[in-house]
Each structure stands twice: as C-alpha cells, then as structure tokens.
Protein backbone atom coordinates (compact mmCIF):
# COMPACT_ATOMS: atom_id res chain seq x y z
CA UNK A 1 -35.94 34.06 -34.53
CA UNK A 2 -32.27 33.99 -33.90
CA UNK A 3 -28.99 33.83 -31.38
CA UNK A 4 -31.06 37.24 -29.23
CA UNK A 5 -34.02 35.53 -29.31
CA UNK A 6 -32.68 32.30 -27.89
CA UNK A 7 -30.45 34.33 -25.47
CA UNK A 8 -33.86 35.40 -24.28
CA UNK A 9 -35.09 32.26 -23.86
CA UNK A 10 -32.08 31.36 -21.79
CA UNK A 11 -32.51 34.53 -19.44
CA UNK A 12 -35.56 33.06 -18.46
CA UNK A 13 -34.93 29.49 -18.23
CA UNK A 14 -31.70 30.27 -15.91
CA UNK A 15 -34.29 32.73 -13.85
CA UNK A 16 -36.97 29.37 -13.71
CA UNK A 17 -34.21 27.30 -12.54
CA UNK A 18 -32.60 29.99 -10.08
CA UNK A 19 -29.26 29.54 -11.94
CA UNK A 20 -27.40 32.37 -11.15
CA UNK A 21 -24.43 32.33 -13.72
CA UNK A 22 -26.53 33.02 -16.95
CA UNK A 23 -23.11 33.53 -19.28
CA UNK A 24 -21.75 29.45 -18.20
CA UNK A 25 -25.34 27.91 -19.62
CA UNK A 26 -25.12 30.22 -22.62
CA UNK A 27 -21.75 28.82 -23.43
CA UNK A 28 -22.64 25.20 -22.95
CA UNK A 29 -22.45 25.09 -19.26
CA UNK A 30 -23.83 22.19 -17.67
CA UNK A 31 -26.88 22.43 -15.12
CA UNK A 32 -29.03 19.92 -13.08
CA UNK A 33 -32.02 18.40 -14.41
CA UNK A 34 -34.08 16.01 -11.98
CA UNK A 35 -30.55 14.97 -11.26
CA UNK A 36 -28.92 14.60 -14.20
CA UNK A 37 -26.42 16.61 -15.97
CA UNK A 38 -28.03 18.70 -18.89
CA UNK A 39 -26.41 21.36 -21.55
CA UNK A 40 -28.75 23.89 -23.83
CA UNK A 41 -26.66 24.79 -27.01
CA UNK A 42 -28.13 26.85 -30.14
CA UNK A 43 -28.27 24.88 -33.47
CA UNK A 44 -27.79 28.37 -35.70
CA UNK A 45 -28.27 26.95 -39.23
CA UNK A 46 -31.59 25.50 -37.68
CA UNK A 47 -32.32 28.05 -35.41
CA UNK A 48 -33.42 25.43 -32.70
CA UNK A 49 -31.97 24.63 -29.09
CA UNK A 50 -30.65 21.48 -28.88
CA UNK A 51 -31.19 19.99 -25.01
CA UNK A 52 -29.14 17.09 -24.08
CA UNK A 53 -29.36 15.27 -21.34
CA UNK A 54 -26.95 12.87 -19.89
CA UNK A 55 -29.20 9.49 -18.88
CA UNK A 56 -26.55 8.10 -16.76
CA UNK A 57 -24.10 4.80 -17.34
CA UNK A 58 -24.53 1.10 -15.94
CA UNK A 59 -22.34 -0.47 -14.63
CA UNK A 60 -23.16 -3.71 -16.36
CA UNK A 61 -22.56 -3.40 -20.03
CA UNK A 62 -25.53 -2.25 -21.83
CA UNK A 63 -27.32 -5.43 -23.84
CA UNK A 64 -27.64 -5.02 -27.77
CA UNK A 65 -31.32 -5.08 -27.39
CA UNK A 66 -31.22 -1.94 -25.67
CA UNK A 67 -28.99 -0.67 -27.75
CA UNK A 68 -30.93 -1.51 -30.60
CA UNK A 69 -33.97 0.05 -28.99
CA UNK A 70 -31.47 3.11 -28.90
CA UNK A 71 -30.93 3.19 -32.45
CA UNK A 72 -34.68 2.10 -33.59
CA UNK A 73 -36.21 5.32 -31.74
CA UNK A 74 -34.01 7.65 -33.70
CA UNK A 75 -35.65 6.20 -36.90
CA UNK A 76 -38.79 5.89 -36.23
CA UNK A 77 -39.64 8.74 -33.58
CA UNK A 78 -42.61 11.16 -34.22
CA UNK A 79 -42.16 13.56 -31.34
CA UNK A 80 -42.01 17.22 -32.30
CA UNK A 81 -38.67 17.37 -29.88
CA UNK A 82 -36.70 15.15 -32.41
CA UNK A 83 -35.26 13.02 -29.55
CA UNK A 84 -31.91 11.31 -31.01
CA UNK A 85 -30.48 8.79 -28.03
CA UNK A 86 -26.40 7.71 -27.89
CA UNK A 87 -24.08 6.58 -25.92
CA UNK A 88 -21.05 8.88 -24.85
CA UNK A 89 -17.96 6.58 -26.36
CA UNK A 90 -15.77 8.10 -23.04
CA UNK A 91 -18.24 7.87 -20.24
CA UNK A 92 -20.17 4.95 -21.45
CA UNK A 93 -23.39 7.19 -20.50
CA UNK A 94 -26.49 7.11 -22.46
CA UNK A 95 -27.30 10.47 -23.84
CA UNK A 96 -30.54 11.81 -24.64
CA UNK A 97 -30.62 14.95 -27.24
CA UNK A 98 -33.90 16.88 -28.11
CA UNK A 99 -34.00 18.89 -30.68
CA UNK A 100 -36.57 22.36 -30.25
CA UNK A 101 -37.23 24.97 -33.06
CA UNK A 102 -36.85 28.14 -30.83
CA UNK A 103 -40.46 29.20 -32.51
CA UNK A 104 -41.84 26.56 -29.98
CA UNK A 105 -40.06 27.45 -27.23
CA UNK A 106 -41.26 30.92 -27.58
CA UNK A 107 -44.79 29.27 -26.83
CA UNK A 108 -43.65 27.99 -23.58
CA UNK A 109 -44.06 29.99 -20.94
CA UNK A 110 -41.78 27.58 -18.15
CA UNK A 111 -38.87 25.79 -19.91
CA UNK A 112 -37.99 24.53 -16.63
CA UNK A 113 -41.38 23.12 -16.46
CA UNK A 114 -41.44 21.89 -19.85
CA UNK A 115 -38.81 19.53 -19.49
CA UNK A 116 -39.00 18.53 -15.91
CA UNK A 117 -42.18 16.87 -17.07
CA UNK A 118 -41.26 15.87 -20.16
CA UNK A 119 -37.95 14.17 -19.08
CA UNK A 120 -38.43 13.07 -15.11
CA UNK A 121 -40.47 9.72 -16.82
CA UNK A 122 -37.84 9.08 -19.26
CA UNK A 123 -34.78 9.82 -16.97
CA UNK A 124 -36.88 8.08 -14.15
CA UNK A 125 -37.41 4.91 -16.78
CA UNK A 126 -32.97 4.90 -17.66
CA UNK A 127 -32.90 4.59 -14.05
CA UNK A 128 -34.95 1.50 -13.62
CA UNK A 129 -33.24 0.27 -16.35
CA UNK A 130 -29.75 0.60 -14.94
CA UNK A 131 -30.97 -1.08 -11.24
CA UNK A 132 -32.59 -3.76 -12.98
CA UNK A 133 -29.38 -4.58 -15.05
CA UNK A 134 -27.17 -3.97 -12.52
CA UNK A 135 -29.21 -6.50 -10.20
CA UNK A 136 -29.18 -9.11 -13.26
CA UNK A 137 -32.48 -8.86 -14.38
CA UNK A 138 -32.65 -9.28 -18.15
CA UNK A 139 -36.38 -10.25 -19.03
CA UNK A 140 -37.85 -6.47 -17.99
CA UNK A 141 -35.19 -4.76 -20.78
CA UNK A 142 -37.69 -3.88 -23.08
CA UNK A 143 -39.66 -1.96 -20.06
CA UNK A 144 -37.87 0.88 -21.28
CA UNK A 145 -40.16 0.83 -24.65
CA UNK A 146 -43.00 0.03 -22.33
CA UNK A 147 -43.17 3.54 -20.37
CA UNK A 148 -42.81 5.63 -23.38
CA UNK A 149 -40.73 8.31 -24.63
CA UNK A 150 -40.35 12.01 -24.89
C-alpha cells in the first residue's frame, strides 16, 4: 500500500460522494457527512486513513460523565476502526477520529457507504445527546453508551 494507493481510494470516494474538487479532500479538505463536517488525511508511517468527524458542540457545557465516557472508549475500544473521541479545545466540538489501515479500505467497495452506516447512529446518538442537554435533561447521559459505538 501507500500515498497512490490511498489517492486511489480517494478518487473513488470523491466519485461516491459526487465531490467534484478531488485535489481540496486530498489535502485535508473538509466534506459533508450525514451533516457533519468530515476530513480524510493519510497517516504515512501507518499507512492508514485517518477519518475524522466533527460530532458537533452543545451549547450547555458538556458533563464530566460524558466526558469521561469520552476518554473510557479510547481505552477500552475493540473496533477494528480504532475510534479515538476529543473535544476541539477552540470550537468546543466533540470530535470523532477513526483510524483505517488502507489494506481494509481496499476491501470496501463504497467508502461513502461504509461510513454513512457506520457513523449516521453514532452522529445521530451526539445529536440526541446535545438536545437532551440542551433541554436540561441529565438522567439519559449515559444513553450515549447505550446505542453503541462505531
């Protein structure tokens, strides 16, 4: 695998998702994904794609027991995408990163696909999460564990 082999895999994600400017996404340009902001960027020394995706902010701040849940999943995950979550210190957004050796890629024939259903639950779930905070609901912030992830 390598940089032209990921550059391939690029070319036909951007086709998948009808994005026209191939070159911007390649360089870290951001695209839509089930409405949220998402960058691809090649991890060379691993040769793996690293997808993040940004999970949106609250405007309530976000309790420590989500937080912690934030920091407990990047322990203890077993998912082949190596999902790491944080929080972007400027925005105050959650971020989501997966992590994909381009040798499983490869074996995907729809990227697009691929993470459309692997994310819409989990960006779906950061949204109920956000309402529910925002509407001062405390006792369903653990629902987030509840619906899975990645």
């Amino acid at each position: 695998m390598g940089k032209a082999d990921y550059r391939l895999l690029i070319e036909d994600f951007c086709k998948q998702a009808s994005i026209q400017d191939i070159a911007s996404i390649l360089q870290g340009g951001a695209f839509q994904l089930y409405g949220n902001a998402a960058w691809l960027r090649y991890v060379e020394i691993s040769d793996l794609c690293q997808i993040t995706v940004d999970l949106g902010a609250c405007t309530m701040e976000i309790p420590t027991s989500i937080l912690v849940m934030m920091l407990e999943s990047n322990c203890g995950g077993s998912s082949a995408y190596l999902p790491f979550l944080g929080l972007d210190r400027d925005k105050g957004h959650a971020m989501l990163m997966l992590h994909l050796p381009l040798s499983m890629l490869q074996r995907e024939e729809n990227l697009l696909r691929l993470l459309e259903q692997q994310l819409a639950p989990v960006m779906d779930a950061w949204r109920e999460l956000f309402a529910t905070l925002e509407n001062g609901i405390t006792q369903s912030e653990t629902s987030l564990l509840a619906k899975g992830f990645v």
